[in-house]
N, C-alpha and C. Protein backbone atom coordinates (compact mmCIF):
# COMPACT_ATOMS: atom_id res chain seq x y z
N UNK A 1 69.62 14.90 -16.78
CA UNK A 1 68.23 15.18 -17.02
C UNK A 1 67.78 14.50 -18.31
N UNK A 2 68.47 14.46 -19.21
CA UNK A 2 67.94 14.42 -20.71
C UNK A 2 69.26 12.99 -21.06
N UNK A 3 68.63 12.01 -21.17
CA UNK A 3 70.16 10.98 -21.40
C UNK A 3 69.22 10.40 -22.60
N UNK A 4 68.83 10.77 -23.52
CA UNK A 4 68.20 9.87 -24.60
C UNK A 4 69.22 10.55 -25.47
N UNK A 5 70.05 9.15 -26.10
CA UNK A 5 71.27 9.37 -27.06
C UNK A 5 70.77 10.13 -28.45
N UNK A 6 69.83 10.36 -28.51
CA UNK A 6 69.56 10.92 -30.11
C UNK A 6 69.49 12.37 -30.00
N UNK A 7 68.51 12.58 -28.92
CA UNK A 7 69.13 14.09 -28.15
C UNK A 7 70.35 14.70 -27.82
N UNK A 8 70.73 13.64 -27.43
CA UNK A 8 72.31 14.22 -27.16
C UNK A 8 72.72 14.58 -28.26
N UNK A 9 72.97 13.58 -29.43
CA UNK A 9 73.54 13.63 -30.38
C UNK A 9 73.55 14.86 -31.20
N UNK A 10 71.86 14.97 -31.26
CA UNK A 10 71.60 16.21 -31.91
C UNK A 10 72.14 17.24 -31.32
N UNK A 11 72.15 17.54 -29.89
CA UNK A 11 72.73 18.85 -29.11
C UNK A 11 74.38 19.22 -29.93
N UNK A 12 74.93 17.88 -30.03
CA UNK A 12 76.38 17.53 -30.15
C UNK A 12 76.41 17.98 -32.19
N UNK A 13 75.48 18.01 -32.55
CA UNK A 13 75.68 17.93 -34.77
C UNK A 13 75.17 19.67 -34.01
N UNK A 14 73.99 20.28 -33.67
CA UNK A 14 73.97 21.46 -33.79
C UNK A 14 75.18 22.36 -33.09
N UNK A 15 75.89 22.05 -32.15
CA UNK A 15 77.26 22.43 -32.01
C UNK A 15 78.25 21.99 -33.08
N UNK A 16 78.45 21.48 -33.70
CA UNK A 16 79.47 21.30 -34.53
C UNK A 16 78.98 22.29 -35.62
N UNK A 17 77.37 22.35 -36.08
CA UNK A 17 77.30 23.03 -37.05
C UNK A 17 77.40 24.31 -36.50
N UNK A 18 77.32 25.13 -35.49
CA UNK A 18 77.72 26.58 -35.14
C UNK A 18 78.99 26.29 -35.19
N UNK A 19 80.10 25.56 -35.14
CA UNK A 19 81.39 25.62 -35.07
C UNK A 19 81.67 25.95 -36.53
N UNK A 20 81.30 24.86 -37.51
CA UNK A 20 81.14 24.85 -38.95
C UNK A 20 80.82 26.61 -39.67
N UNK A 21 79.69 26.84 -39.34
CA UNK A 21 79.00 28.37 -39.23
C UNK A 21 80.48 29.47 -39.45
N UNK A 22 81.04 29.44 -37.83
CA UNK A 22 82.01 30.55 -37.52
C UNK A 22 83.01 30.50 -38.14
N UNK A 23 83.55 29.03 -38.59
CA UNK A 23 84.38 28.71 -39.42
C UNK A 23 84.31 29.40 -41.14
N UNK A 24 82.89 29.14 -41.61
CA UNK A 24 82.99 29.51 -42.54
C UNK A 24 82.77 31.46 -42.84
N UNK A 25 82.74 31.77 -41.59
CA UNK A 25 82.62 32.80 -41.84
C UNK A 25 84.30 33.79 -41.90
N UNK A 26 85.11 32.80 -41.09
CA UNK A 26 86.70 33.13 -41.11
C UNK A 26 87.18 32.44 -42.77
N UNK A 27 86.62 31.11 -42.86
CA UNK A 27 87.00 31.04 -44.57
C UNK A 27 86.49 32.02 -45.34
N UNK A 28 85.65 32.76 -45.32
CA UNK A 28 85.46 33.75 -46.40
C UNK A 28 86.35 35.42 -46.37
N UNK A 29 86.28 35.73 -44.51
CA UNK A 29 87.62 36.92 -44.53
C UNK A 29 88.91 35.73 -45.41
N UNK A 30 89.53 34.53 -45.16
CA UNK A 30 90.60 34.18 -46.08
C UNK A 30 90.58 34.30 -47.52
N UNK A 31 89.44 33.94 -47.78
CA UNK A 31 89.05 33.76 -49.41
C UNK A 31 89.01 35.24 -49.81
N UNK A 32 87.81 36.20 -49.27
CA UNK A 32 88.18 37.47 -49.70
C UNK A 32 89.22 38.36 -49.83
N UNK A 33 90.25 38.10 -48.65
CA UNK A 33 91.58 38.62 -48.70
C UNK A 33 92.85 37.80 -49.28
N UNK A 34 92.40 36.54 -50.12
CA UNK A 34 93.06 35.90 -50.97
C UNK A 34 94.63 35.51 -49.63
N UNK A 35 93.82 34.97 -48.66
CA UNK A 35 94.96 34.84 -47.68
C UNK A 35 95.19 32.79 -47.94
N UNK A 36 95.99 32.43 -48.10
CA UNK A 36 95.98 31.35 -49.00
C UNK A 36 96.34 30.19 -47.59
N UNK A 37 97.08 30.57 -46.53
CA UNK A 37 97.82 29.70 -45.66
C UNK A 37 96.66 29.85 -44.70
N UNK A 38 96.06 30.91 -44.36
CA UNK A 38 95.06 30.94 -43.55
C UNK A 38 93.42 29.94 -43.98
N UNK A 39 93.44 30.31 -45.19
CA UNK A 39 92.20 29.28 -46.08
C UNK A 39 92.35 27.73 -45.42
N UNK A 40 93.73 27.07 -46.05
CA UNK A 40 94.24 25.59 -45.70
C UNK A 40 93.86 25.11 -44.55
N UNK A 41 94.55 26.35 -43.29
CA UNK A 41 94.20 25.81 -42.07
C UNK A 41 92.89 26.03 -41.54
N UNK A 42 91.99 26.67 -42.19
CA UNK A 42 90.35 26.66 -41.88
C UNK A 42 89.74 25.76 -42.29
N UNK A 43 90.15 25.27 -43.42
CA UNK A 43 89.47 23.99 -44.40
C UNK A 43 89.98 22.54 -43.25
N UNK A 44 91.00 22.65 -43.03
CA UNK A 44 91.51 21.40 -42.16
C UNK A 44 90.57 21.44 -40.75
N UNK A 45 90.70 22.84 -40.05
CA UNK A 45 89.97 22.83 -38.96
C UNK A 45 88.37 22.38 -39.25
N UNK A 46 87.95 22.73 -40.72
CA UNK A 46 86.57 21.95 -41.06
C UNK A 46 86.14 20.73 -41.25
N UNK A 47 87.41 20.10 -41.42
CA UNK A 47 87.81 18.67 -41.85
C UNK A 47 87.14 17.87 -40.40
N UNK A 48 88.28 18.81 -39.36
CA UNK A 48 87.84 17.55 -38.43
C UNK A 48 86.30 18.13 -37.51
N UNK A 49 85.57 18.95 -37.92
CA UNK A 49 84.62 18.80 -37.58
C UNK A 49 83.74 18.15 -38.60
N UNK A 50 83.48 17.74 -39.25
CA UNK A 50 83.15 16.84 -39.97
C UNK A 50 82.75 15.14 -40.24
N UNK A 51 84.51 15.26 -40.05
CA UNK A 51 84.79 13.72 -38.92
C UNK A 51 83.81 13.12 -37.96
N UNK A 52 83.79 14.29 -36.60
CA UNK A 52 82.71 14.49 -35.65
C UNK A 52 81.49 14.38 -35.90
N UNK A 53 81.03 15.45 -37.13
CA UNK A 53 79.56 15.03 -37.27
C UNK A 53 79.48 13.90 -38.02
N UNK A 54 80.47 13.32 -39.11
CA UNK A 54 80.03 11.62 -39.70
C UNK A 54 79.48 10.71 -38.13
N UNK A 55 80.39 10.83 -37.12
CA UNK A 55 80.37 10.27 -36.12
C UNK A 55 79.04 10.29 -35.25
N UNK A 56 77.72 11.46 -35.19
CA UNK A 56 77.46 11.90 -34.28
C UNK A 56 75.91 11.36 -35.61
N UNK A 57 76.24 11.77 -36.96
CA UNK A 57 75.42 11.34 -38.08
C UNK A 57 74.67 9.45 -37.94
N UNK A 58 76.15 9.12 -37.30
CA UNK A 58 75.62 7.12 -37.29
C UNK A 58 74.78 6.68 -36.57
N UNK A 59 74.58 7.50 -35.41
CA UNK A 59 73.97 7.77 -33.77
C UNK A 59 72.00 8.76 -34.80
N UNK A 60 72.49 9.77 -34.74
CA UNK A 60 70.98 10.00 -35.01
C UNK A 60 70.41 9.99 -36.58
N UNK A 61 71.02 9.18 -37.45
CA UNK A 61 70.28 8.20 -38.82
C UNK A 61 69.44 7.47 -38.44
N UNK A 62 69.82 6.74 -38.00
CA UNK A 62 68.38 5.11 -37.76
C UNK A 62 67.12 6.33 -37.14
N UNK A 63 66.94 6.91 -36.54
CA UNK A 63 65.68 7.66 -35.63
C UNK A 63 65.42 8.63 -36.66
N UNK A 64 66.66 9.28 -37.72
CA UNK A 64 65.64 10.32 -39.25
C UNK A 64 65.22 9.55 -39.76
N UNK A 65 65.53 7.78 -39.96
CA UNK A 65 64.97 6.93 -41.16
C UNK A 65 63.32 7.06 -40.62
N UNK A 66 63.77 6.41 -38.91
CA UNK A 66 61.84 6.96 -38.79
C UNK A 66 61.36 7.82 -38.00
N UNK A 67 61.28 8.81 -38.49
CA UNK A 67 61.60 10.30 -37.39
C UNK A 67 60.23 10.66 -36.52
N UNK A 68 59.36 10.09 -37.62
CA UNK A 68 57.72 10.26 -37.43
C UNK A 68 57.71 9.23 -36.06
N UNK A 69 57.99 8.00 -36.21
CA UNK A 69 57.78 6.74 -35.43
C UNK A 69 58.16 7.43 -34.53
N UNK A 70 59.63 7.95 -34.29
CA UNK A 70 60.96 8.16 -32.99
C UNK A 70 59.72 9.28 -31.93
N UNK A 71 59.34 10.30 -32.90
CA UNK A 71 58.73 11.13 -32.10
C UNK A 71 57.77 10.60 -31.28
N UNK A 72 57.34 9.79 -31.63
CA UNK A 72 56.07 9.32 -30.57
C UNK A 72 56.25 8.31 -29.39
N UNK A 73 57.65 7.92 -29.55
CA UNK A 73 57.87 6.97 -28.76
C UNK A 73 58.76 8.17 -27.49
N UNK A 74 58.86 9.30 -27.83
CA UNK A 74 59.38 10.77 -26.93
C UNK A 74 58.27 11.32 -26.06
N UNK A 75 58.54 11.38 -24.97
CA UNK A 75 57.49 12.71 -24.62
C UNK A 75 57.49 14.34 -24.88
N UNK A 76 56.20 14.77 -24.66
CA UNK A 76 56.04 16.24 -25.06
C UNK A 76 58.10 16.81 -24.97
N UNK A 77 58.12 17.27 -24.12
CA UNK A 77 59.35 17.91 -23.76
C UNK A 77 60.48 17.35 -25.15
N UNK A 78 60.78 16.16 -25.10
CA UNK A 78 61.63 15.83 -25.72
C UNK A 78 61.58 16.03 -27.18
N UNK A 79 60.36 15.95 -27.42
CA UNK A 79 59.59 15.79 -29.23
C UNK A 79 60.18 17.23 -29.40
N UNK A 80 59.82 18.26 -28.67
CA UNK A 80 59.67 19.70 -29.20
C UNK A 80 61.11 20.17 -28.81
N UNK A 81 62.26 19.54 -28.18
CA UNK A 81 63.34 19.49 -28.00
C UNK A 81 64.46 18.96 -29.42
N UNK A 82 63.95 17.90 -29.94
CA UNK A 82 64.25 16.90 -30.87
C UNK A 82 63.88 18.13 -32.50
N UNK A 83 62.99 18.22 -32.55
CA UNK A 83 62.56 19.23 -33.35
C UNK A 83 63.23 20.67 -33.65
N UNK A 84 63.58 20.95 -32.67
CA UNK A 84 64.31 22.40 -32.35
C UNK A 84 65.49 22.24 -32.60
N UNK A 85 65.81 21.30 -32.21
CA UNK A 85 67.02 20.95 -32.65
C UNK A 85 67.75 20.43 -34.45
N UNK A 86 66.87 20.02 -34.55
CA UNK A 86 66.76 19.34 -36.14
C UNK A 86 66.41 20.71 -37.15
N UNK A 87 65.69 21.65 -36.54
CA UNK A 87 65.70 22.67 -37.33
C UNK A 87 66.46 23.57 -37.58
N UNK A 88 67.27 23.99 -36.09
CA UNK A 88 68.61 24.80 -36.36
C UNK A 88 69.45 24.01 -36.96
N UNK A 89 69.79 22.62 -36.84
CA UNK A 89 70.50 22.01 -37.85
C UNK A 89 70.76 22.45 -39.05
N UNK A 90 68.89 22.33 -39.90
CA UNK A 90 68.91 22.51 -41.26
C UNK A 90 68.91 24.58 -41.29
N UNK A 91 68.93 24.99 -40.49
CA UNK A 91 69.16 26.36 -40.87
C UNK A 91 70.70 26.74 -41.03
N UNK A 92 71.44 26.29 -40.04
CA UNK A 92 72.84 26.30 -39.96
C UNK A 92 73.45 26.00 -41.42
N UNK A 93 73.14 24.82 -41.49
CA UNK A 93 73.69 23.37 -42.75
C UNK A 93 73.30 24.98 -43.87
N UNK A 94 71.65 25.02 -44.23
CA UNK A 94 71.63 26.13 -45.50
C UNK A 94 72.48 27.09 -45.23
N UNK A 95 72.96 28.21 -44.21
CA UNK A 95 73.93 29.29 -43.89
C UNK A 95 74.99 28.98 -44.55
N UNK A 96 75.65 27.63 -44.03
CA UNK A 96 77.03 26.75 -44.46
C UNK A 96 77.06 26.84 -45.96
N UNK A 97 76.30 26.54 -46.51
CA UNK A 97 76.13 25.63 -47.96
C UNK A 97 76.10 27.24 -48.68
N UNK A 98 74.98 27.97 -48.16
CA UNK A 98 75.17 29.73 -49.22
C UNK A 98 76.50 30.13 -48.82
N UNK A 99 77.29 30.39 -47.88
CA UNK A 99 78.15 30.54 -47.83
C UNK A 99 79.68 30.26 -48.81
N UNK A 100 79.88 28.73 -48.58
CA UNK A 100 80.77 28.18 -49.02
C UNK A 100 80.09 28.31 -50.89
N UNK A 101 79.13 28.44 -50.89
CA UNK A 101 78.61 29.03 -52.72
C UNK A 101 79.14 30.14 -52.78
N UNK A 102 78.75 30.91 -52.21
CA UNK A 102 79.80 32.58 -52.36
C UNK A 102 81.29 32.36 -52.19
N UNK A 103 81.75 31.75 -51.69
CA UNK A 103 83.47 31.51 -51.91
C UNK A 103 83.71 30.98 -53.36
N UNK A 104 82.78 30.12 -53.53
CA UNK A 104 82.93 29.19 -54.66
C UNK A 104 83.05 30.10 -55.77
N UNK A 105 81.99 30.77 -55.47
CA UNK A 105 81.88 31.75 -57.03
C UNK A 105 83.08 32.90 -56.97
N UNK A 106 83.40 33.14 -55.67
CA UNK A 106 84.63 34.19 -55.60
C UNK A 106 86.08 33.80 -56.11
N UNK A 107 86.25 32.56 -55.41
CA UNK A 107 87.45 31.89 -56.10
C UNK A 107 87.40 31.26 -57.81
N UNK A 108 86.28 31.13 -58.25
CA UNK A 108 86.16 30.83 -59.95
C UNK A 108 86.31 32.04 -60.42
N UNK A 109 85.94 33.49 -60.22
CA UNK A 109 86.17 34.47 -60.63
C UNK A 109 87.55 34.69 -60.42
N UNK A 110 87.88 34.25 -59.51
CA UNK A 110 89.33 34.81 -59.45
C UNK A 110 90.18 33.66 -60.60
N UNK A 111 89.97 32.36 -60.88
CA UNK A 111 90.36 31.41 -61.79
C UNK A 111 90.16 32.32 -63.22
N UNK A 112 88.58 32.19 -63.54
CA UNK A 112 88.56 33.07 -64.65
C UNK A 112 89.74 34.36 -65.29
N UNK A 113 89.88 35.13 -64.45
CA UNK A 113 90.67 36.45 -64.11
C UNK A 113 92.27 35.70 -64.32
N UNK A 114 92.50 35.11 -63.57
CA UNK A 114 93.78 34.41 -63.96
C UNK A 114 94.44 33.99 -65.45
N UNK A 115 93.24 33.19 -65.86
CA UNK A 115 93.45 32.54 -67.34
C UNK A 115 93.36 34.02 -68.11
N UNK A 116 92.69 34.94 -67.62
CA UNK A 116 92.39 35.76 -68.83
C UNK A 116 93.99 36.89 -68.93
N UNK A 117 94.58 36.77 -67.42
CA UNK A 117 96.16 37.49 -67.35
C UNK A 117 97.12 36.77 -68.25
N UNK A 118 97.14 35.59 -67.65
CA UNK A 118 97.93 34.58 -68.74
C UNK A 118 97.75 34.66 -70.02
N UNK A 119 96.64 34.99 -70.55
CA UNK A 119 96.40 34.70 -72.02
C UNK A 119 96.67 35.82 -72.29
N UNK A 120 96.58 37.00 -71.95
CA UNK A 120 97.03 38.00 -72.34
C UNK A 120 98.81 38.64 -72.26
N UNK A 121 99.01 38.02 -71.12
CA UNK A 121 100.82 37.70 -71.19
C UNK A 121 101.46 37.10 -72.50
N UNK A 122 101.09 36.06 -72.77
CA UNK A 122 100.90 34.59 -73.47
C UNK A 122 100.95 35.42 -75.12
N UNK A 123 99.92 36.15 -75.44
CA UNK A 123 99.32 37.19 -76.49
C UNK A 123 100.72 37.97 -76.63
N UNK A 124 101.13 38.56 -75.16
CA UNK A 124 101.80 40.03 -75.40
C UNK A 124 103.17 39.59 -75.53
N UNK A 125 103.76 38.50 -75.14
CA UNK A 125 104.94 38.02 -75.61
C UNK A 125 105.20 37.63 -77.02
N UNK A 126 103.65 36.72 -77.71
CA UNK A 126 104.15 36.26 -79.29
C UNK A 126 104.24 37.78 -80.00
N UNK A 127 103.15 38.92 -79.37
CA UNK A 127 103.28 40.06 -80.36
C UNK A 127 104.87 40.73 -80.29
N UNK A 128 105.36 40.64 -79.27
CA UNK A 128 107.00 40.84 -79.06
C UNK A 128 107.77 40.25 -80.00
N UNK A 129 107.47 39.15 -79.94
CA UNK A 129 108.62 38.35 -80.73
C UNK A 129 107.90 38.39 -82.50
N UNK A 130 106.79 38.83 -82.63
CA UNK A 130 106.87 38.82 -84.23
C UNK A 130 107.19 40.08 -84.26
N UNK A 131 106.63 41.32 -83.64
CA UNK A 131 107.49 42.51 -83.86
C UNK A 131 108.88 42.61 -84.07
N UNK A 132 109.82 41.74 -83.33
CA UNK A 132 111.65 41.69 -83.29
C UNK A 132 111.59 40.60 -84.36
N UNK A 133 110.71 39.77 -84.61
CA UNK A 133 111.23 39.29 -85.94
C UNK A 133 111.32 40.09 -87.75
N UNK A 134 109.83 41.08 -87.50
CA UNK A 134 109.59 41.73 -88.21
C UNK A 134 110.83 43.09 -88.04
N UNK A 135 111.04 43.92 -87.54
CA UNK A 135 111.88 44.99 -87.42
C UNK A 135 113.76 44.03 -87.59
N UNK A 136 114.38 43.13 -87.01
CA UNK A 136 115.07 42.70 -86.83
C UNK A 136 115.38 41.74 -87.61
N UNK A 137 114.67 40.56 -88.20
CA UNK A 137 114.83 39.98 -89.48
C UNK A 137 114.65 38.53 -88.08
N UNK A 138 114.50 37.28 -88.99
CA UNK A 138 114.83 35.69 -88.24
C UNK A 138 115.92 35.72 -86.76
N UNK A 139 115.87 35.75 -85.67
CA UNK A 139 116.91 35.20 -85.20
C UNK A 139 117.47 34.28 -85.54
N UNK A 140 119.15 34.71 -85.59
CA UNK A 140 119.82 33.47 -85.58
C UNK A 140 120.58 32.48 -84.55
N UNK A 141 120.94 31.51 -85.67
CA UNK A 141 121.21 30.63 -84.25
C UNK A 141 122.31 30.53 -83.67
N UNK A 142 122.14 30.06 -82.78
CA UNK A 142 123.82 30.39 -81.77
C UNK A 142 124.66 29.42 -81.66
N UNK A 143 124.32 28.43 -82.17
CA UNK A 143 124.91 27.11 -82.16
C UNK A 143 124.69 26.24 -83.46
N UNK A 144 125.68 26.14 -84.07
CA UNK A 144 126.03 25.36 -85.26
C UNK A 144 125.63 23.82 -84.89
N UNK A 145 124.68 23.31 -85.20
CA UNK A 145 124.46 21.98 -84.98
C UNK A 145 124.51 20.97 -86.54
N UNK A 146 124.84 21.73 -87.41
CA UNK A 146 125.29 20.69 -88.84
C UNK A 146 126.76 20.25 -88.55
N UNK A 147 127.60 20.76 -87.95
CA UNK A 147 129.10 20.31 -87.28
C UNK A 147 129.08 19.17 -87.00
């Protein structure tokens, strides 16, 4: 019924972006549950949809460069087809993008939180060792190296 390749194409980027979508909604149960092997293989499974849409991107570019022109050279049906389509695009794409921002900021908090354990490890070990230097006097050494 519908064989105009830019249509297609688009049918083919707004499926990838609901794929993208569900995906990122399983990367965030990983990210929230700090599930680390499960994250990898969601990010990879995002990878190659991606791939797909660079692919599906080369096909309907030249017709966004002139999107105004493309439409008129469409009939009714197709224009408001073409359109509908281009809009769940950009609704999807924003879903994607707030999304993967809320991971972003979840996993820097969790970075933050990290450095601040370490530094406080880091802290609670030198106070150890000046305490046993203070109560205990210099360690000495265990090995004669003027010999």
């Amino acid at each position: 019924m519908n064989n105009d390749p830019i249509i297609l194409a688009l049918e083919e980027q707004v499926d990838c972006y609901r794929r993208l979508s569900k995906l990122a909604e399983v990367q965030h149960e990983h990210v929230t549950h700090s599930h680390t092997e499960g994250l990898l293989e969601v990010l990879g499974r995002r990878q190659e949809v991606l791939v797909q849409l660079n692919r599906l991107e080369a096909i309907v570019s030249p017709a966004k460069r002139r999107w105004g022109e493309y439409l008129t050279e469409i009939d009714e049906t197709r224009r408001a087809a073409a359109e509908a389509l281009l809009l769940e695009t950009r609704r999807l794409l924003q879903q994607i993008t707030e999304s993967d921002q809320r991971d972003a900021l979840v996993l820097q908090q969790r970075k933050l939180n990290l450095g601040k354990q370490i530094q406080q490890a880091s802290s609670a070990r030198q106070i150890n060792r000046n305490y046993a230097a203070a109560a205990y006097g210099a360690p000495k050494p265990r090995m004669n190296i003027t010999q």
